[in-house]
C-alpha atoms as a PDB file:
ATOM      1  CA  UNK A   1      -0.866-112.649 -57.358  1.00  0.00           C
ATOM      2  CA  UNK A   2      -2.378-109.769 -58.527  1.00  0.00           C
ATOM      3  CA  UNK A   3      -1.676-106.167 -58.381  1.00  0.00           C
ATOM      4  CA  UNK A   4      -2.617-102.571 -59.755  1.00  0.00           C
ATOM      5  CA  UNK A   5      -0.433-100.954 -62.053  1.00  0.00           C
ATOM      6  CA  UNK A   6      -0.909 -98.784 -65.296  1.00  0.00           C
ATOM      7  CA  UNK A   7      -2.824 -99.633 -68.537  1.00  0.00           C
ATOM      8  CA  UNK A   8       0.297-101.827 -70.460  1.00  0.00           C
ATOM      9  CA  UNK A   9       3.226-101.323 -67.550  1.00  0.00           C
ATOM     10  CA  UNK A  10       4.191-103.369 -65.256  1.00  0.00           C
ATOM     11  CA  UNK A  11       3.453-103.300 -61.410  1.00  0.00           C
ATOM     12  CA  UNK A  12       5.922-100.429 -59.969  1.00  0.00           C
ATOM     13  CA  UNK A  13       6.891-101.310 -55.862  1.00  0.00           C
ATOM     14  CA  UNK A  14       6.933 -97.279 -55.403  1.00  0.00           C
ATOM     15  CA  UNK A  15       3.319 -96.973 -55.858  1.00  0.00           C
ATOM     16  CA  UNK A  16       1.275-100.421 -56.904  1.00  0.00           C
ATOM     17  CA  UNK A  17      -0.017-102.575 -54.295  1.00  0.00           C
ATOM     18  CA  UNK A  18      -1.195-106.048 -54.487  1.00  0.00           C
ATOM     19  CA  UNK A  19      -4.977-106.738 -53.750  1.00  0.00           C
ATOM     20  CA  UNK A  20      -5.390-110.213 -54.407  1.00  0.00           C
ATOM     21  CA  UNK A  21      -3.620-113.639 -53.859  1.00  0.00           C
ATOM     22  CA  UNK A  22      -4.938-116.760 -54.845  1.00  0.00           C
ATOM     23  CA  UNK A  23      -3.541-120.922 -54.465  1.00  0.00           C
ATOM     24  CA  UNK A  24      -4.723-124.332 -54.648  1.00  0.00           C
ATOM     25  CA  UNK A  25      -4.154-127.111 -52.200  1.00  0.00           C
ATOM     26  CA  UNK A  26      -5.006-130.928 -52.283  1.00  0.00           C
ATOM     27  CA  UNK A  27      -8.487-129.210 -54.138  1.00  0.00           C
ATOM     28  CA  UNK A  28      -9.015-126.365 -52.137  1.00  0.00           C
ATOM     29  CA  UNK A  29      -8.667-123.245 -53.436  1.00  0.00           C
ATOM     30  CA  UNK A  30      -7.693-120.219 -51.260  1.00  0.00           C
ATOM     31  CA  UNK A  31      -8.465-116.425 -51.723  1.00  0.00           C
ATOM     32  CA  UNK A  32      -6.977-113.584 -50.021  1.00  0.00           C
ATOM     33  CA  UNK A  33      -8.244-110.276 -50.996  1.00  0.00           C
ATOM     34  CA  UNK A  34      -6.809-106.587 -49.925  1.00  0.00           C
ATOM     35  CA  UNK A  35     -10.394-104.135 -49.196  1.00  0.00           C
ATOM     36  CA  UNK A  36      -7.982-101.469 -49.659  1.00  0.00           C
ATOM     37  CA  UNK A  37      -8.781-102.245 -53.465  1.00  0.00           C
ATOM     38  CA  UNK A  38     -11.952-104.863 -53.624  1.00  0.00           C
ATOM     39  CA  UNK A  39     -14.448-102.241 -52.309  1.00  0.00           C
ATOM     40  CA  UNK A  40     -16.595-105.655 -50.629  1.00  0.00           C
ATOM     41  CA  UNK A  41     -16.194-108.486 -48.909  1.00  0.00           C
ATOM     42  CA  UNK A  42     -15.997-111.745 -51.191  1.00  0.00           C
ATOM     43  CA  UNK A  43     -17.800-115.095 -49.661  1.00  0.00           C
ATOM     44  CA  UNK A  44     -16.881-118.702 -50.010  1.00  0.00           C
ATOM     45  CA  UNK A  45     -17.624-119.620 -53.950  1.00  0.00           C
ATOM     46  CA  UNK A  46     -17.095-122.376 -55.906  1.00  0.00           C
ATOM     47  CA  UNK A  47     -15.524-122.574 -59.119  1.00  0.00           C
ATOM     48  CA  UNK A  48     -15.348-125.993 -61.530  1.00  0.00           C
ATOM     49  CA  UNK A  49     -14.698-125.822 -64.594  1.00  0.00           C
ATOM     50  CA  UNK A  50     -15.082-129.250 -65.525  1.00  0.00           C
ATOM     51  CA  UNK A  51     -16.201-131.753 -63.294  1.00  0.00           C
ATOM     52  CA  UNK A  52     -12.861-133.545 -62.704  1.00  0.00           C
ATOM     53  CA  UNK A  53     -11.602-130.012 -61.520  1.00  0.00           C
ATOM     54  CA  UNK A  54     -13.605-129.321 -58.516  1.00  0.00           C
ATOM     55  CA  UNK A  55     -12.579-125.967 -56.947  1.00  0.00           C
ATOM     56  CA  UNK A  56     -14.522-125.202 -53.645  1.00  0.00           C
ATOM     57  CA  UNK A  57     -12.383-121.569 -52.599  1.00  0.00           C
ATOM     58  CA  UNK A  58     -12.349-120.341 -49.324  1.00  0.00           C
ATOM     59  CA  UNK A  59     -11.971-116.530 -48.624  1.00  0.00           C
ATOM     60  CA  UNK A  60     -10.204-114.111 -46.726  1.00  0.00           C
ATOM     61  CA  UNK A  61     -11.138-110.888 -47.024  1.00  0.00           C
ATOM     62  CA  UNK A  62      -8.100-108.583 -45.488  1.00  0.00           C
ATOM     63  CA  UNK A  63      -8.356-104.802 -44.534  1.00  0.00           C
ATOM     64  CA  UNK A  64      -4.994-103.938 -46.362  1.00  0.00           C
ATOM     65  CA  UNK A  65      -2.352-105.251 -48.474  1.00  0.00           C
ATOM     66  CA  UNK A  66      -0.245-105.407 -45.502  1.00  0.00           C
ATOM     67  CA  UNK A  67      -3.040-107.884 -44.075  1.00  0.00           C
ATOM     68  CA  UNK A  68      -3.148-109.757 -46.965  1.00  0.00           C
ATOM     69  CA  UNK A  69       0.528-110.061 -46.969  1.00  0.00           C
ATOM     70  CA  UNK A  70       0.368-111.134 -43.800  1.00  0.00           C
ATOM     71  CA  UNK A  71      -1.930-113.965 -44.339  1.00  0.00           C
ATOM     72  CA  UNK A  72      -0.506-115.190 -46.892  1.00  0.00           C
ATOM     73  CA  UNK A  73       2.906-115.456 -45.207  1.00  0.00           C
ATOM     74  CA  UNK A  74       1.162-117.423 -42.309  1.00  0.00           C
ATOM     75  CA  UNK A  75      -0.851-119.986 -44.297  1.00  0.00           C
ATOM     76  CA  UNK A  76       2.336-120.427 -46.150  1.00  0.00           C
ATOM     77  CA  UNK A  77       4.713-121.575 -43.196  1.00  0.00           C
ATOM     78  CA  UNK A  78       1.098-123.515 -41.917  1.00  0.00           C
ATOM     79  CA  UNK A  79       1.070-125.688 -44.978  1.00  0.00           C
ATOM     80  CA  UNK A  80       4.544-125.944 -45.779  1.00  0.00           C
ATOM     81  CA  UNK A  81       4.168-126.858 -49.043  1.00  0.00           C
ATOM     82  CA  UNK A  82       7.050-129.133 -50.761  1.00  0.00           C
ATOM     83  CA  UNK A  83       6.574-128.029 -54.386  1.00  0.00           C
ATOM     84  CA  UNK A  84       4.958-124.478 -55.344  1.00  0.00           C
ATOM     85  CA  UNK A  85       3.775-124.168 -59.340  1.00  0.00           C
ATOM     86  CA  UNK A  86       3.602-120.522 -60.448  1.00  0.00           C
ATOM     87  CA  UNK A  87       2.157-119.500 -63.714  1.00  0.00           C
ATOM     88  CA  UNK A  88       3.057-115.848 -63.925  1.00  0.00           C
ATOM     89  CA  UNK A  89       7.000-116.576 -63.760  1.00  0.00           C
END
């Protein structure tokens, strides 16, 4: 998940957004962008950084945070993942 915020702060609710969420699964990645922020829309891309670690990602390019919240909130209860990794706490 990533958001705007201040040079060294941390996001603040009361006036950052988030503008991009991104997840993995079974090798596909996923990509949901806010266009309130990302001033284009993103295609499909791939990304591997080492051949074992093939990383095809599909895009979503939303209109607003609330869009990409949205999204992300549906393909969440669509997978239904068991176990969910997080790397930023």
């Amino acid at each position: 998940i990533e958001c705007t915020k201040a040079p060294l702060k941390f996001p603040d609710a009361n006036h950052d957004s988030i503008f991009m969420i991104s997840y993995m699964v079974d090798g596909q990645g996923y990509l949901i962008l806010s266009r309130d922020i990302v001033s284009q829309d993103v295609q499909d891309f791939e990304y591997t950084p080492k051949p074992t670690y093939p990383g095809p990602f599909k895009i979503f390019n939303e209109p607003d945070e609330k869009a990409l919240l949205q999204r992300f909130f549906n393909e969440y209860r669509r997978i239904k993942p068991q176990i969910v990794v997080t790397y930023n706490g």
